[in-house]
N, C-alpha and C. Protein backbone atom coordinates (compact mmCIF):
# COMPACT_ATOMS: atom_id res chain seq x y z
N UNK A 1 20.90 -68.50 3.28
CA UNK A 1 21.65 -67.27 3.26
C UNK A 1 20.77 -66.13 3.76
N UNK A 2 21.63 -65.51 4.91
CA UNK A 2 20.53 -64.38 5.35
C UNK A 2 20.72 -62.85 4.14
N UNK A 3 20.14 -62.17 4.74
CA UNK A 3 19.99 -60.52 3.87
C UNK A 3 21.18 -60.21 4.76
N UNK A 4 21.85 -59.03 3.46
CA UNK A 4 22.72 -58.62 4.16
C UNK A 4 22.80 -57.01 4.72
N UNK A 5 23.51 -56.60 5.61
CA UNK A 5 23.09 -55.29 6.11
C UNK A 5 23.54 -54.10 5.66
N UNK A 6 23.11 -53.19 5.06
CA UNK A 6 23.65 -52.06 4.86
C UNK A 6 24.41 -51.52 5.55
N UNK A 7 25.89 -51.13 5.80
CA UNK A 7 26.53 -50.12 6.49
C UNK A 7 25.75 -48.76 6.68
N UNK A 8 25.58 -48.18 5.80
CA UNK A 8 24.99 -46.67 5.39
C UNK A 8 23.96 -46.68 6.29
N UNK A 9 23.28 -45.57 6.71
CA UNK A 9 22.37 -45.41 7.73
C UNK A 9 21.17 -44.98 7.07
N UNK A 10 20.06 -45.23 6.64
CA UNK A 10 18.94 -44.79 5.36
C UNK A 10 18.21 -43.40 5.75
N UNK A 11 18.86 -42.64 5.18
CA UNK A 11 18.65 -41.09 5.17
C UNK A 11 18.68 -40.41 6.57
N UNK A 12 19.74 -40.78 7.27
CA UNK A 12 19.20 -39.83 8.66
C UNK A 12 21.17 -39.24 9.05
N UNK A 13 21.35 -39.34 8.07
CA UNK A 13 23.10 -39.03 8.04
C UNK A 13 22.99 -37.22 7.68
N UNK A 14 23.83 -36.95 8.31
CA UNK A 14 23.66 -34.84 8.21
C UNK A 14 24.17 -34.91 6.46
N UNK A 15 24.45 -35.58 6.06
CA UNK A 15 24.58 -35.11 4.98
C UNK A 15 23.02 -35.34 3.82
N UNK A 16 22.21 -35.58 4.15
CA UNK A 16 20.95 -35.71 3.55
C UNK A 16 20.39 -34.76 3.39
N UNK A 17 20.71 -33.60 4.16
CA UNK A 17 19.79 -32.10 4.46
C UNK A 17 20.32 -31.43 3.49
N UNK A 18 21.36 -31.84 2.63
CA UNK A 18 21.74 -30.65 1.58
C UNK A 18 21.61 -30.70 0.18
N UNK A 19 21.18 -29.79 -0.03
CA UNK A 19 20.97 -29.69 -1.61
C UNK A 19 21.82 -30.21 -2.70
N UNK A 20 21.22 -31.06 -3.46
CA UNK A 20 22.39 -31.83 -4.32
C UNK A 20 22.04 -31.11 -5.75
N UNK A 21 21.28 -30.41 -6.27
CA UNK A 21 21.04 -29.60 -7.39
C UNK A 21 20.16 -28.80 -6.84
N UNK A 22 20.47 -27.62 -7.79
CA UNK A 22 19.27 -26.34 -8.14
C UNK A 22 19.86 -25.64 -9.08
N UNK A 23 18.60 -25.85 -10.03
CA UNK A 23 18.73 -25.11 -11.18
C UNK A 23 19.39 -23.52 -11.38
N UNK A 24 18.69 -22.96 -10.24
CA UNK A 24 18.62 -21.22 -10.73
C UNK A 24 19.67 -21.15 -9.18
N UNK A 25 20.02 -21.69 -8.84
CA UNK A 25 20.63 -21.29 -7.35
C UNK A 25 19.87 -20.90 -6.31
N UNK A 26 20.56 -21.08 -5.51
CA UNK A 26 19.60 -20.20 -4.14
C UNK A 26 19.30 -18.55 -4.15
N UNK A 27 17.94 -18.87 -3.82
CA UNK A 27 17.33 -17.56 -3.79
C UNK A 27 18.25 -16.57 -3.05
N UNK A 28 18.78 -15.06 -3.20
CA UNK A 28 19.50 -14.47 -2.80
C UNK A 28 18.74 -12.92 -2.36
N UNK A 29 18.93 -12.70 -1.17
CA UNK A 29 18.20 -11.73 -0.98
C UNK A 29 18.30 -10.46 -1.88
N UNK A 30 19.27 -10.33 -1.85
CA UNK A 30 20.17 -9.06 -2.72
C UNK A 30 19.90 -8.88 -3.96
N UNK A 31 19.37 -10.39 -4.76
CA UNK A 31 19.13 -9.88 -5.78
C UNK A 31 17.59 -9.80 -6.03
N UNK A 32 16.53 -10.10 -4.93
CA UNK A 32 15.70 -9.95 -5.09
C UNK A 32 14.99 -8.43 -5.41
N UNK A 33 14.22 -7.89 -6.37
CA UNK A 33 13.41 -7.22 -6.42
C UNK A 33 12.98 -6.25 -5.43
N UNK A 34 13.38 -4.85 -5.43
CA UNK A 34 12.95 -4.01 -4.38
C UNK A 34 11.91 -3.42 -4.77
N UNK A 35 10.59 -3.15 -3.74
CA UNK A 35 9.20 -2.94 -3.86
C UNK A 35 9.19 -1.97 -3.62
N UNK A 36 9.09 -0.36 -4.24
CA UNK A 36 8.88 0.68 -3.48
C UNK A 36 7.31 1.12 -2.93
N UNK A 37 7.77 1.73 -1.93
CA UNK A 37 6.67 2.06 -1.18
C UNK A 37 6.09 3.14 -1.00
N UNK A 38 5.38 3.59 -2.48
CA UNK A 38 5.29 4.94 -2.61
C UNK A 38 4.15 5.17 -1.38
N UNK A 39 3.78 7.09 -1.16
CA UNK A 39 2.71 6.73 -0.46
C UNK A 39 1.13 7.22 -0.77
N UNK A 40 0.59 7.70 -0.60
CA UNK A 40 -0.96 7.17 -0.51
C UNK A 40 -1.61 7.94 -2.11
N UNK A 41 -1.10 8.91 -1.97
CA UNK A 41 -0.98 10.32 -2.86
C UNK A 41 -0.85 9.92 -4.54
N UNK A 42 0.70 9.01 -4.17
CA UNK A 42 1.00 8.85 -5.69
C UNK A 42 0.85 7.57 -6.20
N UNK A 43 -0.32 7.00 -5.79
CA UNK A 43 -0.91 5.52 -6.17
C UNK A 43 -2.05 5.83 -6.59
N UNK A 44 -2.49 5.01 -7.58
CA UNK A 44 -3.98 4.89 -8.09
C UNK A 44 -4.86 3.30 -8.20
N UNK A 45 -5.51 3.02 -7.00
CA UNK A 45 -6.16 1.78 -7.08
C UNK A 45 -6.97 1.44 -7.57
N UNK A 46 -7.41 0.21 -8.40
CA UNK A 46 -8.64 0.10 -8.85
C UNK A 46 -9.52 -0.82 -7.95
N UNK A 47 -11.09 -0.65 -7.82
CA UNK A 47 -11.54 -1.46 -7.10
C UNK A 47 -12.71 -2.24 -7.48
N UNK A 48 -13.23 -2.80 -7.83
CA UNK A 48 -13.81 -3.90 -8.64
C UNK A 48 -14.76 -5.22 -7.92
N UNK A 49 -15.64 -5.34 -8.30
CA UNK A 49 -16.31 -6.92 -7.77
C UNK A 49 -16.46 -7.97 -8.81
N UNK A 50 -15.85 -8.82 -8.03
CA UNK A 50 -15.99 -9.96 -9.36
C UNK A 50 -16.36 -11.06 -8.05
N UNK A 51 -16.98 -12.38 -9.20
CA UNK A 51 -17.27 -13.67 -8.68
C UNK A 51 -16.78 -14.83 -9.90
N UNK A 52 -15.90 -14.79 -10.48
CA UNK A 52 -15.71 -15.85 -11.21
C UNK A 52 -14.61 -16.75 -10.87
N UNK A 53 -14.83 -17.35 -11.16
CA UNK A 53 -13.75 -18.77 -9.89
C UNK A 53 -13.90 -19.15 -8.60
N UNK A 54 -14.72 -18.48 -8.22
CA UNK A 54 -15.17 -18.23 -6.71
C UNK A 54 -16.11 -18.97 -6.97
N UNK A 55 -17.19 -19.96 -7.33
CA UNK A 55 -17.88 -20.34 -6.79
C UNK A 55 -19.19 -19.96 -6.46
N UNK A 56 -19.39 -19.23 -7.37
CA UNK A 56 -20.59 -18.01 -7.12
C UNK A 56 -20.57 -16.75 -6.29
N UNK A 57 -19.69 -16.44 -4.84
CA UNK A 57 -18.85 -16.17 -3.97
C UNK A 57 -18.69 -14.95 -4.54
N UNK A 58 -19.46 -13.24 -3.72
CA UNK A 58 -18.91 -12.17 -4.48
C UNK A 58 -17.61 -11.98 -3.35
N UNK A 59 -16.51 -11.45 -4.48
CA UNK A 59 -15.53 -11.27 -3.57
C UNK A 59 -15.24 -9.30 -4.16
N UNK A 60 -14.72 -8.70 -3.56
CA UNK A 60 -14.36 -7.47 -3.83
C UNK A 60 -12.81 -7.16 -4.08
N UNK A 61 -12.14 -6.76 -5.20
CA UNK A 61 -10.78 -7.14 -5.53
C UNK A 61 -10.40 -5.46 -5.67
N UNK A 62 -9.48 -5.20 -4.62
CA UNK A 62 -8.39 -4.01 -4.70
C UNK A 62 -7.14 -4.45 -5.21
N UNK A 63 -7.02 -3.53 -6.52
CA UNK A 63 -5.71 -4.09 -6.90
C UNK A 63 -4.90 -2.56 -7.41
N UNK A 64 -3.15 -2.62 -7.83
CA UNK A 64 -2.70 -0.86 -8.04
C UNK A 64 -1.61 -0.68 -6.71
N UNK A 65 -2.00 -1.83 -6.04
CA UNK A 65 -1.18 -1.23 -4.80
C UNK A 65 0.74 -1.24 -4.71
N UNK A 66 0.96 -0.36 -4.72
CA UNK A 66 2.98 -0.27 -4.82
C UNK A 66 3.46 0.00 -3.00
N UNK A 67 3.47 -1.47 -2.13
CA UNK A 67 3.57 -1.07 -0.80
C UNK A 67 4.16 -2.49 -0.63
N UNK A 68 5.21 -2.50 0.27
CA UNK A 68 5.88 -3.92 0.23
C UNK A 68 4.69 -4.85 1.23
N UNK A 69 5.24 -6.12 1.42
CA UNK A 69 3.89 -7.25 1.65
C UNK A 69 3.90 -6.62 3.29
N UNK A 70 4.48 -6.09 3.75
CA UNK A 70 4.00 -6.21 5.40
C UNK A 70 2.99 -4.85 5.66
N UNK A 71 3.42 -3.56 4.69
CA UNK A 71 2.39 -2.34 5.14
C UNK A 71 1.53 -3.07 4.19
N UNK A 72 1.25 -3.80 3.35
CA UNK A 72 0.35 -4.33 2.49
C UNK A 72 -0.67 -5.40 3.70
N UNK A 73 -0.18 -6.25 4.21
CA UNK A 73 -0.54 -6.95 5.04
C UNK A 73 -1.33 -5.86 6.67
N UNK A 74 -0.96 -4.99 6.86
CA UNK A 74 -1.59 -4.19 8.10
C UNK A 74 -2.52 -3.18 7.46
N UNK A 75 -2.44 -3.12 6.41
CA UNK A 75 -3.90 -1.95 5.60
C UNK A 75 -4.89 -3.19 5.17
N UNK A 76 -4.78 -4.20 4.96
CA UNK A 76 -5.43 -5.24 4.47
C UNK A 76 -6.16 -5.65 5.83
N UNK A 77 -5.67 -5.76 7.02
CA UNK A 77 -6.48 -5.90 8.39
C UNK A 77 -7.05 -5.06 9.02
N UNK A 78 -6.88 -3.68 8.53
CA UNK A 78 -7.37 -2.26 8.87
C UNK A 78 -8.86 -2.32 8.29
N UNK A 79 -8.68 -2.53 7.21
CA UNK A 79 -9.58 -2.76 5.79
C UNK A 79 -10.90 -3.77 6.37
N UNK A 80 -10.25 -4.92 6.23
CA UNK A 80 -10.74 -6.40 6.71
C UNK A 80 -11.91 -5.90 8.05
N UNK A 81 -11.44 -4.93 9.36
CA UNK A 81 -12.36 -4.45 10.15
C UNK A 81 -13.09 -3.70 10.20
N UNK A 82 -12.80 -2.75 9.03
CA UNK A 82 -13.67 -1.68 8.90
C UNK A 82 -15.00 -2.88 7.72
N UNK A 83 -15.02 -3.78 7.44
CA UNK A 83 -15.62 -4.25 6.63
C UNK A 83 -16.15 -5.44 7.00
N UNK A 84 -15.92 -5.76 8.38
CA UNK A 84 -16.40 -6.65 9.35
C UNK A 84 -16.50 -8.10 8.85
N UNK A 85 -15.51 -8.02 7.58
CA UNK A 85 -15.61 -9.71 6.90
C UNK A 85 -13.91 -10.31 6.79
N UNK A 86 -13.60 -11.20 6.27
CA UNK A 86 -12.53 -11.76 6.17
C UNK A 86 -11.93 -11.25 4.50
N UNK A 87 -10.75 -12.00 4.58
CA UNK A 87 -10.45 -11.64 2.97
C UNK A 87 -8.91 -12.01 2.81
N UNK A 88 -8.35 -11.55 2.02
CA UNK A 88 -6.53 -11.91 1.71
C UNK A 88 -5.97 -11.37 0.99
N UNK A 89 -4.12 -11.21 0.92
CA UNK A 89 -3.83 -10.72 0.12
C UNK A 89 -2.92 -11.60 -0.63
N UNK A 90 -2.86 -11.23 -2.23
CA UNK A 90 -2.19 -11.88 -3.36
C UNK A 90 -1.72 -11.19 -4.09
N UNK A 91 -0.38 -11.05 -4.39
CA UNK A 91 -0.16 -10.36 -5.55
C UNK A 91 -0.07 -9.20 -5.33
N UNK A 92 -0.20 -8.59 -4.50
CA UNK A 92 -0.22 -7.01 -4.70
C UNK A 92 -1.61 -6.36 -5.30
N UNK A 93 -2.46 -7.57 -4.68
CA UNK A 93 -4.27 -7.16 -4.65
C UNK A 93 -4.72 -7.69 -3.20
N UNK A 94 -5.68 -7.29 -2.85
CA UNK A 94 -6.26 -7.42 -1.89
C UNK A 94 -7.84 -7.93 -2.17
N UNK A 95 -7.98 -8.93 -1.45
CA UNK A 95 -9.27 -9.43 -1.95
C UNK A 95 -10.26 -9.39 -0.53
N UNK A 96 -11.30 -8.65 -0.36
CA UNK A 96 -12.50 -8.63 0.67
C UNK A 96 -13.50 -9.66 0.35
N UNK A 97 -14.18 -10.17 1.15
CA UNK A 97 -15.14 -11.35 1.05
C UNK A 97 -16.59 -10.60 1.01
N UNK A 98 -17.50 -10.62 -0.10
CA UNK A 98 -18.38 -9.32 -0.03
C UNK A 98 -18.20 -8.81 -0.79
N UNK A 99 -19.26 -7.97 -1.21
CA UNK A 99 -19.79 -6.72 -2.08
C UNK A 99 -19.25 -5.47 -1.45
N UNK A 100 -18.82 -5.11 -1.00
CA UNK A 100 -18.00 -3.97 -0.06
C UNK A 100 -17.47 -2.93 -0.81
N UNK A 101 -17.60 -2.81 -2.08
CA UNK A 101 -16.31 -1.75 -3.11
C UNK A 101 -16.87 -0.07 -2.46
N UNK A 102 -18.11 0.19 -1.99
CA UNK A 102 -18.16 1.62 -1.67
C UNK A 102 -17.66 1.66 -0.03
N UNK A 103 -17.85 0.86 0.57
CA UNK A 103 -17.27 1.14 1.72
C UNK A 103 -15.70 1.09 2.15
N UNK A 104 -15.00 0.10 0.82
CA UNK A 104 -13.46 0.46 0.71
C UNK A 104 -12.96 1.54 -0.26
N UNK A 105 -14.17 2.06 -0.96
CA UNK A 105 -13.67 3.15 -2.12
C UNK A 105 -13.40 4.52 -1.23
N UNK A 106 -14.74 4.97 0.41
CA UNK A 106 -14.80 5.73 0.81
C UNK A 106 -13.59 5.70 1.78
N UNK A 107 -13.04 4.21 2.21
CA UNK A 107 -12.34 4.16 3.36
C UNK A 107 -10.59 4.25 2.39
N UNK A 108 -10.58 4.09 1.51
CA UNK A 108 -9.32 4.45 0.75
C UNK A 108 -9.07 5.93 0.70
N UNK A 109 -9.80 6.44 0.27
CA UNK A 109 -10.41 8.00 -0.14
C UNK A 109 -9.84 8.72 0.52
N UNK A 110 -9.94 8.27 2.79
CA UNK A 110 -9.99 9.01 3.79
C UNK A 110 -8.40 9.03 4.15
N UNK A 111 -7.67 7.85 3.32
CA UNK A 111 -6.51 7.84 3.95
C UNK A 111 -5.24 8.18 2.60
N UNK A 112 -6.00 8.87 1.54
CA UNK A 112 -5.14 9.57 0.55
C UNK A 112 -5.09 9.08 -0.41
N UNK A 113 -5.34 8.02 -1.00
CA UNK A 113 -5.50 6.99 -2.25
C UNK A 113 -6.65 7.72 -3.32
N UNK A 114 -5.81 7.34 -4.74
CA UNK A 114 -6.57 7.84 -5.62
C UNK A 114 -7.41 6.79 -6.08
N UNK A 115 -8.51 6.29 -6.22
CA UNK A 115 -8.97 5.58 -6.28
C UNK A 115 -10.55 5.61 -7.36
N UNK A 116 -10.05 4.28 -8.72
CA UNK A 116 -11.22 4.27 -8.96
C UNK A 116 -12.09 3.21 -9.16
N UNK A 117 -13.48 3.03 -9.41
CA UNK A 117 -14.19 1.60 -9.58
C UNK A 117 -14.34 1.11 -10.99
N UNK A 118 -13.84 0.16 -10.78
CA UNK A 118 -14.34 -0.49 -12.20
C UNK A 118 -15.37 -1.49 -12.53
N UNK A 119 -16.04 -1.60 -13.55
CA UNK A 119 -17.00 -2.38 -13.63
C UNK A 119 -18.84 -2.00 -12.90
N UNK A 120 -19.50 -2.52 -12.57
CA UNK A 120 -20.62 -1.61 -12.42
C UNK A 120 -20.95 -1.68 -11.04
């Protein structure tokens, strides 16, 4: 007796691409969370060096920021050159690779940010 053949086609049928549960529903733009984008004036950042989780790795952590992810994302590469190192953003912090906190405390400073340091 041979094997016998499936009719069904094994997952390549258009109906495979669709969602057969989700818990919370599909993400909806509308109801997502609006970020305001205050500006430079009425924000207060803190700026900080830490190395823990890193690996020994000083990293420099700007965090305070109220700016949605894309002007968040083009001050973070502004930043990133004036500081001639790499770095990323998370969360609505910005992380520089480096000891850098006076050269982003002065370069915040110039563009209206209230800004203070924490830690030593």
């Amino acid at each position: 007796m041979g094997k016998r053949q499936s009719s069904k086609s094994s997952g390549t049928s258009p109906q495979s691409d669709r969602v057969v549960y989700s818990e919370f529903g599909m993400p909806n733009p509308a109801l997502q969370r609006g970020v305001a984008d205050l500006p430079p004036a009425q924000q207060t950042l803190i700026v900080q060096v830490s190395r823990k989780g890193r690996g020994g790795k000083t990293v420099t952590i700007v965090s305070g920021f109220q700016h949605r992810p894309d002007t968040l994302k083009t001050l973070a590469k502004k930043l990133k050159a004036q500081c001639g190192t790499g770095g990323t953003v998370k969360d609505d912090t910005l992380e520089i690779q480096g000891d850098h906190a006076q050269t982003l405390l002065d370069a915040l400073k110039k563009q209206g940010y209230t800004v203070k340091r924490s830690g030593g």
